[in-house]
N, C-alpha and C. Protein backbone atom coordinates (compact mmCIF):
# COMPACT_ATOMS: atom_id res chain seq x y z
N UNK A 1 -4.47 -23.75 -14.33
CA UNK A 1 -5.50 -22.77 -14.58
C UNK A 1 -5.03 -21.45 -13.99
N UNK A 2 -5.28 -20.45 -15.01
CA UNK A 2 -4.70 -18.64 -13.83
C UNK A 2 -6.08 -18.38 -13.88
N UNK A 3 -5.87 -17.85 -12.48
CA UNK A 3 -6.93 -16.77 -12.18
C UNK A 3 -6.24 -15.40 -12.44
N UNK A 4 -7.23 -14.55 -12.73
CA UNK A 4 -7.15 -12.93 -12.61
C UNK A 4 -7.65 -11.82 -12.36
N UNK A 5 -7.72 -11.60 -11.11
CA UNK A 5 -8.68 -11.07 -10.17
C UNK A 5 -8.55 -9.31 -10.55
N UNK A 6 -9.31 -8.60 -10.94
CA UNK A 6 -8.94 -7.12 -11.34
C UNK A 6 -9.70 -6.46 -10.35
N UNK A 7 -9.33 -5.40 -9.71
CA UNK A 7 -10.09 -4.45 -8.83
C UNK A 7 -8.79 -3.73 -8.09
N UNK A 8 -9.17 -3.21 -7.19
CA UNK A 8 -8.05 -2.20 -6.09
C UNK A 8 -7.76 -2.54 -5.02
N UNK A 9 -7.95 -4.23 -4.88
CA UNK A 9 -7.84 -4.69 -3.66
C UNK A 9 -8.43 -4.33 -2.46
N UNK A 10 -9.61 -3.70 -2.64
CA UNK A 10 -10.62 -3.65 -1.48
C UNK A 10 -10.98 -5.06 -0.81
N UNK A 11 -11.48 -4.74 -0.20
CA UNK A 11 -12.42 -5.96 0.83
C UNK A 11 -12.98 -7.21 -0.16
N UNK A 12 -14.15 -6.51 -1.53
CA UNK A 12 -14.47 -6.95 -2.35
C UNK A 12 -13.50 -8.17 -2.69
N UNK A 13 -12.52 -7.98 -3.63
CA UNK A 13 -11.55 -8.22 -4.37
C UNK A 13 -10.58 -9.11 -3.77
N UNK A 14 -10.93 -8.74 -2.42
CA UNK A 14 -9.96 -10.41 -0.92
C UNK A 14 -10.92 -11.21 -1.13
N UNK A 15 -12.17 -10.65 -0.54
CA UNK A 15 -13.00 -11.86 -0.75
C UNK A 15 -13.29 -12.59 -1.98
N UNK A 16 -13.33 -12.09 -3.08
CA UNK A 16 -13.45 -13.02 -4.31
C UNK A 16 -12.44 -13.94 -4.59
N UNK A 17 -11.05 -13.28 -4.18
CA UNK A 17 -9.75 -14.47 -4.49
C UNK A 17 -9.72 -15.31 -3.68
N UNK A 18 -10.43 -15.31 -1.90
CA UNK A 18 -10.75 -16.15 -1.20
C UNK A 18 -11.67 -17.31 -1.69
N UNK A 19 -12.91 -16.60 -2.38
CA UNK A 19 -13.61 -17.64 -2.85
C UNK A 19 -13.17 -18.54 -4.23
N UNK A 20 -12.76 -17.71 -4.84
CA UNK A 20 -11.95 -18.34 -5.96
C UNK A 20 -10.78 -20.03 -5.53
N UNK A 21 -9.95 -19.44 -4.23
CA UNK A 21 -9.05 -20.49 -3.94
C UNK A 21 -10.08 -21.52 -3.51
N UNK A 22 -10.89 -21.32 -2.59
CA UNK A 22 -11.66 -22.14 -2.07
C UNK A 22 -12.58 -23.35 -3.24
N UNK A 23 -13.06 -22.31 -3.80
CA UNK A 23 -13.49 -23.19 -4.84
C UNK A 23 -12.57 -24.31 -5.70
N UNK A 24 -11.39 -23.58 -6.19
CA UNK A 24 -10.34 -24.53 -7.27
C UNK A 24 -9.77 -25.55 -6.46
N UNK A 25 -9.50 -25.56 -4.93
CA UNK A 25 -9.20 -26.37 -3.62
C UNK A 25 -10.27 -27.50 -3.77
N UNK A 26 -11.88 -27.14 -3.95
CA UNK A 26 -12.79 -28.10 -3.71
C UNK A 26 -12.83 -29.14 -5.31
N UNK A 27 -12.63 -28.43 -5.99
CA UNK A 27 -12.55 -28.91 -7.55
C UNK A 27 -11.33 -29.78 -7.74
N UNK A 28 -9.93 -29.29 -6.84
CA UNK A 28 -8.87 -30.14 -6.92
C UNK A 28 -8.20 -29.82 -8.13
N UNK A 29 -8.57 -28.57 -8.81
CA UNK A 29 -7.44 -27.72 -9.60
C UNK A 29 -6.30 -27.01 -9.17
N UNK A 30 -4.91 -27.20 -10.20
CA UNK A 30 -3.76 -26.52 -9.77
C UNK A 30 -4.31 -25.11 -10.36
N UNK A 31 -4.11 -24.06 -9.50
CA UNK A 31 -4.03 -22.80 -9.76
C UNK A 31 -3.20 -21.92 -9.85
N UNK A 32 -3.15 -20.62 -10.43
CA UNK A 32 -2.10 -19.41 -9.55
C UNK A 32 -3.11 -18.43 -10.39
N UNK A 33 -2.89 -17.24 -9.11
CA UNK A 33 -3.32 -16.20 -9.15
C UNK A 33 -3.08 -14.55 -9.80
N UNK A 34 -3.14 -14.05 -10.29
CA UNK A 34 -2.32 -12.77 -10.78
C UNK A 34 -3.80 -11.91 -10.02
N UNK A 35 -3.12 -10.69 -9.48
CA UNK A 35 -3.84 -9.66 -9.44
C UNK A 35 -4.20 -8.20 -9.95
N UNK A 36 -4.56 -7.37 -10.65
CA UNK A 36 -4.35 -6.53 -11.39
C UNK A 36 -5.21 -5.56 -10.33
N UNK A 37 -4.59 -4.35 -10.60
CA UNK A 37 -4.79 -3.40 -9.39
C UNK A 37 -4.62 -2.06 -9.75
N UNK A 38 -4.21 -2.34 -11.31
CA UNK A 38 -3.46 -0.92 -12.01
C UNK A 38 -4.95 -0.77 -12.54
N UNK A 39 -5.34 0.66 -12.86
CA UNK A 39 -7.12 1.08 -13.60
C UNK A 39 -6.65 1.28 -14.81
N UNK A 40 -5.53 1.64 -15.38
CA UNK A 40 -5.76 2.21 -16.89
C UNK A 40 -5.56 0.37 -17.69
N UNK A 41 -4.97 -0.62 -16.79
CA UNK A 41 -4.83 -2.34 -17.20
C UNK A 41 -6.08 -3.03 -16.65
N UNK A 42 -6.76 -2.43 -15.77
CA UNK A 42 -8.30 -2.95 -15.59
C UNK A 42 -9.19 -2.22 -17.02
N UNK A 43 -8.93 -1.17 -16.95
CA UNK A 43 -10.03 -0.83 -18.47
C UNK A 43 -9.40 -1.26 -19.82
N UNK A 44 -8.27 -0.98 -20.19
CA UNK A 44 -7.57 -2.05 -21.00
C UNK A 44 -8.52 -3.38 -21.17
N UNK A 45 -8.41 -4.41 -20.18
CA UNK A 45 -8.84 -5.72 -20.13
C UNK A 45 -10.59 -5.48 -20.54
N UNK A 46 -11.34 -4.58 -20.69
CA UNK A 46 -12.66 -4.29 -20.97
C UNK A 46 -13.20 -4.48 -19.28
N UNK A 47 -12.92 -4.63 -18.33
CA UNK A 47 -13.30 -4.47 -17.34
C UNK A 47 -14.22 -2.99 -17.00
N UNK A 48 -15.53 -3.25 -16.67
CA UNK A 48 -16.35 -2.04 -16.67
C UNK A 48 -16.31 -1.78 -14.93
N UNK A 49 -16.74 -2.75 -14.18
CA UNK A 49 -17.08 -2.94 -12.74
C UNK A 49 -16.46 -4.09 -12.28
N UNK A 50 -15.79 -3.64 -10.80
CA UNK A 50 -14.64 -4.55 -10.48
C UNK A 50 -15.47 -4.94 -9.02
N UNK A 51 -15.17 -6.43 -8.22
CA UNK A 51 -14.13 -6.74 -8.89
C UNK A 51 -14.70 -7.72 -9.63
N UNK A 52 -13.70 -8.26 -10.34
CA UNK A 52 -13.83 -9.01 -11.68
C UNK A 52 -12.37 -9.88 -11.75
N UNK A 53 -13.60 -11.31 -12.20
CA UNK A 53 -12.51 -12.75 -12.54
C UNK A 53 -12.76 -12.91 -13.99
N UNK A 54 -10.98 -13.23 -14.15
CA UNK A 54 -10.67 -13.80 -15.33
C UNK A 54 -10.22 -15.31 -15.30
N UNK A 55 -10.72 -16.35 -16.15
CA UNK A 55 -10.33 -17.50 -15.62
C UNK A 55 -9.85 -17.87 -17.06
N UNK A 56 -8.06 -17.72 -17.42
CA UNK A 56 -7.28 -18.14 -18.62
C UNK A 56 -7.59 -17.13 -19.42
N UNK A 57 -7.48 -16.02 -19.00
CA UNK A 57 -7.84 -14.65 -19.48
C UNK A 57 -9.60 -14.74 -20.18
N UNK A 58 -10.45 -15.59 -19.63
CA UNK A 58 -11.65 -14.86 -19.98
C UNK A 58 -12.69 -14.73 -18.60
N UNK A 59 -13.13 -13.09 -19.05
CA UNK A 59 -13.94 -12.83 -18.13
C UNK A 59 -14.95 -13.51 -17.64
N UNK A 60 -14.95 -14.22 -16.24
CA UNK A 60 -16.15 -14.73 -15.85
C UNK A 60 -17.20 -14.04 -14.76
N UNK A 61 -16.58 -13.36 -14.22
CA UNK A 61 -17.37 -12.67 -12.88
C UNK A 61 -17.03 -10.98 -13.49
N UNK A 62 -17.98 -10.03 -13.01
CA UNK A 62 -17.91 -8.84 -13.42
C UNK A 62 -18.55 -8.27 -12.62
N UNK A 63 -18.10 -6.79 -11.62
CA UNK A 63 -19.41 -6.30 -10.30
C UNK A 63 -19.55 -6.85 -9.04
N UNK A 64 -18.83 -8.14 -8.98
CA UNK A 64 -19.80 -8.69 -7.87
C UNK A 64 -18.84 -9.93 -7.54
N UNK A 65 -19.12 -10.29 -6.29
CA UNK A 65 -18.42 -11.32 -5.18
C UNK A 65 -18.94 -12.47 -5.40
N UNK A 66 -18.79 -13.27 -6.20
CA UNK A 66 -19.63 -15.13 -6.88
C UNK A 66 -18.65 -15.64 -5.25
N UNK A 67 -19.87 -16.07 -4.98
CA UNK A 67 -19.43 -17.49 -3.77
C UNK A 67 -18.88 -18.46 -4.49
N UNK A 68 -18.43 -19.32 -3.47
CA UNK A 68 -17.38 -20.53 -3.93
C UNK A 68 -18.00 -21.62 -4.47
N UNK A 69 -19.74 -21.59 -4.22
CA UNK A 69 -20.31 -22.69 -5.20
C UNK A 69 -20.31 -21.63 -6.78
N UNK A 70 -20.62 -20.89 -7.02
CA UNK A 70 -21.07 -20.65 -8.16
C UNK A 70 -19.96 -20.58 -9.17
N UNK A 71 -18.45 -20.37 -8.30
CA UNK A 71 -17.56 -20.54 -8.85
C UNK A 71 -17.17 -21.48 -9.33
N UNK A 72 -17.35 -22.61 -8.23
CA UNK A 72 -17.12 -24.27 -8.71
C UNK A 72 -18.10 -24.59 -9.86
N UNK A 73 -19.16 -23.84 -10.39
CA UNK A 73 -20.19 -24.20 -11.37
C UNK A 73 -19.34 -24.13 -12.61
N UNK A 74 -18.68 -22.34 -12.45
CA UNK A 74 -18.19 -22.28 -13.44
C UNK A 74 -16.65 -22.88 -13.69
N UNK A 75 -16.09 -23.27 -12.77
CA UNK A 75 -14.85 -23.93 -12.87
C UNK A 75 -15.06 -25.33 -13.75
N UNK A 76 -16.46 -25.71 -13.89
CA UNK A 76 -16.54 -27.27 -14.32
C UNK A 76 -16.60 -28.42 -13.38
């Protein structure tokens, strides 16, 4: 499974890939991560408000920091 975490690497954007690992760890999915950090490849991607997860290139999180349960919801 890729994750693809888009934002500028603020605080935000640690903590979501934190929760992200945490979650795919509790689920017992192989992962890897890409980070996108470039803005003219964040708006490209339709990204409006960061940060923002992509899970197999589709947007799941947008704006906002999803904890590691809500992630595991959407992980399956």
């Amino acid at each position: 499974m890729k994750f693809t975490i888009y934002g500028s690497g603020c605080a935000k954007c640690n903590q979501l890939t934190a929760n992200v690992e945490e979650a795919a760890k509790a689920k017992g999915i192989h992962y890897e991560i890409e980070k996108i950090t470039d803005t003219n490849a964040i708006i490209d991607a339709g990204i409006m408000r960061t940060p923002a997860l992509a899970v197999d290139d589709e947007i799941v999180v947008e704006g906002k920091v999803a904890n590691s349960k809500e992630l595991e919801g959407l992980l399956g």
